[in-house]
C-alpha atoms as a PDB file:
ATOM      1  CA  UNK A   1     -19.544 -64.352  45.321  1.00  0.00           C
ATOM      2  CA  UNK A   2     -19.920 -62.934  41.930  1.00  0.00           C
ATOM      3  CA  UNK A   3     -22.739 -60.079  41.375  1.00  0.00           C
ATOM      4  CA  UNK A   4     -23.990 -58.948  38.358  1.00  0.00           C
ATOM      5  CA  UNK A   5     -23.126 -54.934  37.045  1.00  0.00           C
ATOM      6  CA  UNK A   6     -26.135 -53.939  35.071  1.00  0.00           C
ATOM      7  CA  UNK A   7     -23.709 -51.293  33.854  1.00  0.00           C
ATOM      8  CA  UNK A   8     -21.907 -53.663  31.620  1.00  0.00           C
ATOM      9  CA  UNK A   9     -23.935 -55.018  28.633  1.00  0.00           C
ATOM     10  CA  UNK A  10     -25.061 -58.622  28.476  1.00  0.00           C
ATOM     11  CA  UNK A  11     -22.373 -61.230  26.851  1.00  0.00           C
ATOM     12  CA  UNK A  12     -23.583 -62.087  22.988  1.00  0.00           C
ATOM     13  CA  UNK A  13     -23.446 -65.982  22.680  1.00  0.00           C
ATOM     14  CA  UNK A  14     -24.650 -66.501  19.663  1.00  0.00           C
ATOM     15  CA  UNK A  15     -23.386 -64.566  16.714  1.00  0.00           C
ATOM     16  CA  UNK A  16     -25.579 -62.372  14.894  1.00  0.00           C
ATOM     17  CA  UNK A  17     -27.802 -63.285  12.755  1.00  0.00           C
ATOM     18  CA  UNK A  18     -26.370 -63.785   9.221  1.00  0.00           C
ATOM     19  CA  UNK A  19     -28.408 -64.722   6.281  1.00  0.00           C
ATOM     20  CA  UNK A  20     -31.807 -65.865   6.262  1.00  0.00           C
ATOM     21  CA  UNK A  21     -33.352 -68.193   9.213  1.00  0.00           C
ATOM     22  CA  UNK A  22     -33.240 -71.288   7.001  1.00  0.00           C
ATOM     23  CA  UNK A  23     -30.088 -70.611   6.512  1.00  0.00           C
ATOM     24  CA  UNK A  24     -29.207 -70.341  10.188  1.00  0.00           C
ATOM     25  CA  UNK A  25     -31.129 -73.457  10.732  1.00  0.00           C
ATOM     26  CA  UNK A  26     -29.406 -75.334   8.194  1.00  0.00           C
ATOM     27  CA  UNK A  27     -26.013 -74.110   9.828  1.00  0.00           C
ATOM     28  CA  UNK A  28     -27.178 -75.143  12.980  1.00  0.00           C
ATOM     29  CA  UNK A  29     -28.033 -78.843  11.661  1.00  0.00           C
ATOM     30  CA  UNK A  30     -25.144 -79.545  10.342  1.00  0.00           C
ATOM     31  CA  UNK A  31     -23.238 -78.448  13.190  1.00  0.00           C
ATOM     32  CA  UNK A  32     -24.966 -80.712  15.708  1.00  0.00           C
ATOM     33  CA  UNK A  33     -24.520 -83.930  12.724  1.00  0.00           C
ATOM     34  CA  UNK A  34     -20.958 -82.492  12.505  1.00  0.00           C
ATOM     35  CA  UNK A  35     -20.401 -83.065  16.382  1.00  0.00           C
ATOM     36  CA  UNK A  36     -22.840 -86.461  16.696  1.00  0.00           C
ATOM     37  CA  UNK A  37     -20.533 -88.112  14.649  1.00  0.00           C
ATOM     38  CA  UNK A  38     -17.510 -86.721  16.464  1.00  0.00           C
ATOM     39  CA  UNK A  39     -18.709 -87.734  19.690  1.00  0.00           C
ATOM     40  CA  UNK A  40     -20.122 -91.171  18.255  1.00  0.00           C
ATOM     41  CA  UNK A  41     -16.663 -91.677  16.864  1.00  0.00           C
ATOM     42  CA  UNK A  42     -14.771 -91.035  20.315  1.00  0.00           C
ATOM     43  CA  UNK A  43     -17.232 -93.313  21.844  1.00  0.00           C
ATOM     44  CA  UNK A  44     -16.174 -96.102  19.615  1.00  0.00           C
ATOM     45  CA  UNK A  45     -12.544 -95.098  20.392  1.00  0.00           C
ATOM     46  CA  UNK A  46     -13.133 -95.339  23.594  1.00  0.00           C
ATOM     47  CA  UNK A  47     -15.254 -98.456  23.753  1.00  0.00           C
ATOM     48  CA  UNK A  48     -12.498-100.538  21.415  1.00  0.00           C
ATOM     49  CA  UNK A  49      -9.559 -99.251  23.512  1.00  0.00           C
ATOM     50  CA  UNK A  50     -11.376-100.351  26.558  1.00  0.00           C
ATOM     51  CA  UNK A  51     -11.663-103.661  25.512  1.00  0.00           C
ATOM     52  CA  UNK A  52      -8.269-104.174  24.892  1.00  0.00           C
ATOM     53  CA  UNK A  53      -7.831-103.297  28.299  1.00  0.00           C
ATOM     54  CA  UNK A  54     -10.618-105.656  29.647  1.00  0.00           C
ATOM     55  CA  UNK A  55      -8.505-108.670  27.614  1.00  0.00           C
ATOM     56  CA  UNK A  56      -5.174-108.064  28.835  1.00  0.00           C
ATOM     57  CA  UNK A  57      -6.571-107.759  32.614  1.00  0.00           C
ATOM     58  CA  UNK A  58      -8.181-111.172  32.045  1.00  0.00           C
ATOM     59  CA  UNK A  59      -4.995-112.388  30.778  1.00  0.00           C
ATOM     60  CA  UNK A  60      -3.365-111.150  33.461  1.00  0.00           C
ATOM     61  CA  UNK A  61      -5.448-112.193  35.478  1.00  0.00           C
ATOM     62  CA  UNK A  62      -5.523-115.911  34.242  1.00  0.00           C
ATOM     63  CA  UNK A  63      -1.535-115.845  34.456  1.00  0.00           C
ATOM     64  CA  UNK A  64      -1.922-114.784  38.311  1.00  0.00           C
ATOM     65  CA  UNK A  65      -4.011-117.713  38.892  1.00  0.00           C
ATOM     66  CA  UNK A  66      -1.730-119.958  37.341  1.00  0.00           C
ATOM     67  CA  UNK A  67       1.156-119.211  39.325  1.00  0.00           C
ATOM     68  CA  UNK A  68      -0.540-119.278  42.741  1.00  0.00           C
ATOM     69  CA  UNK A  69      -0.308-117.200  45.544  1.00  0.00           C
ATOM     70  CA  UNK A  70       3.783-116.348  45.186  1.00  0.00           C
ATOM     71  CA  UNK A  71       2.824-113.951  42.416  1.00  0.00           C
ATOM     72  CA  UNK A  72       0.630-112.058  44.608  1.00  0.00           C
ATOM     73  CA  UNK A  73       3.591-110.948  46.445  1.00  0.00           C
ATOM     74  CA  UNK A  74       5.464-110.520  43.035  1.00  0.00           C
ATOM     75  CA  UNK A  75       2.826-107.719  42.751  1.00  0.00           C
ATOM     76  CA  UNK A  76       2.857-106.152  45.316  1.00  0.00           C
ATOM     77  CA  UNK A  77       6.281-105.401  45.473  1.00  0.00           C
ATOM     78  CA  UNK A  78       5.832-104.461  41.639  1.00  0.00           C
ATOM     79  CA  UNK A  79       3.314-101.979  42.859  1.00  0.00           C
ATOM     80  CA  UNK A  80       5.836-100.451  45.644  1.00  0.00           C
ATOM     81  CA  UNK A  81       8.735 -99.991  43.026  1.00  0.00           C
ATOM     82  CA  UNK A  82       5.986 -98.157  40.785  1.00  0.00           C
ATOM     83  CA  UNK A  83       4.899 -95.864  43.675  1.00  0.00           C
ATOM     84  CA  UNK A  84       8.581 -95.305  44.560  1.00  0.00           C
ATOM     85  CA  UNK A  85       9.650 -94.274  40.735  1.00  0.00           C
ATOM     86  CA  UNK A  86       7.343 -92.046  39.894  1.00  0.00           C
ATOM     87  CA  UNK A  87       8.815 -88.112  40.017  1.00  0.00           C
ATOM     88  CA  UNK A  88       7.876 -86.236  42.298  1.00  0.00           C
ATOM     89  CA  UNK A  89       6.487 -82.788  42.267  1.00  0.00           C
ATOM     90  CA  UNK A  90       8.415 -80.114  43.556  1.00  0.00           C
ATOM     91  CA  UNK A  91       6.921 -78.360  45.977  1.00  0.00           C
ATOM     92  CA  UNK A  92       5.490 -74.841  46.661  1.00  0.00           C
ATOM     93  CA  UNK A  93       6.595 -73.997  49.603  1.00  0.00           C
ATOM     94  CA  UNK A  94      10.295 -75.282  49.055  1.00  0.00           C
ATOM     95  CA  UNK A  95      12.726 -72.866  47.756  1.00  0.00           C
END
């Protein structure tokens, strides 16, 4: 459990104040606008990439349907080759 040392001084967050407020202020604005638009532009990122995804699991979906019920077993067996390619870690205990 961590305890506080009153001996050491408090951690400075901020940095010191530099110029006048307004001018602080101003800084501050433009660094929230600055990361609003960052953030609004990974949302959109996000939110066109996962409709791409959303399309090709329809499609993929729709193809499934087609074929009938000897795909399902098409996929599973595609999902045990997946499982058994994938690396795997070494281990901590092994020398």
């Amino acid at each position: 459990m961590a305890t506080l040392h009153p001996e050491h001084p408090a951690v400075e967050i901020l940095p010191p104040p530099i110029g006048s407020l307004e001018d602080r202020e101003r800084r501050l604005i433009e660094a929230v606008v600055a990361l609003t638009r960052s953030l609004r532009d990974e949302r959109d990122r996000l939110a066109a990439r996962l409709h791409e995804v959303e399309l090709e699991l329809r499609r993929l979906t729709s193809r499934t349907e087609t074929r009938g019920d000897e795909s399902t077993d098409e996929l599973s067996d595609f999902e045990i080759d997946a499982r058994a390619a994938r690396l795997r870690r070494p281990s901590r205990t092994s020398a």
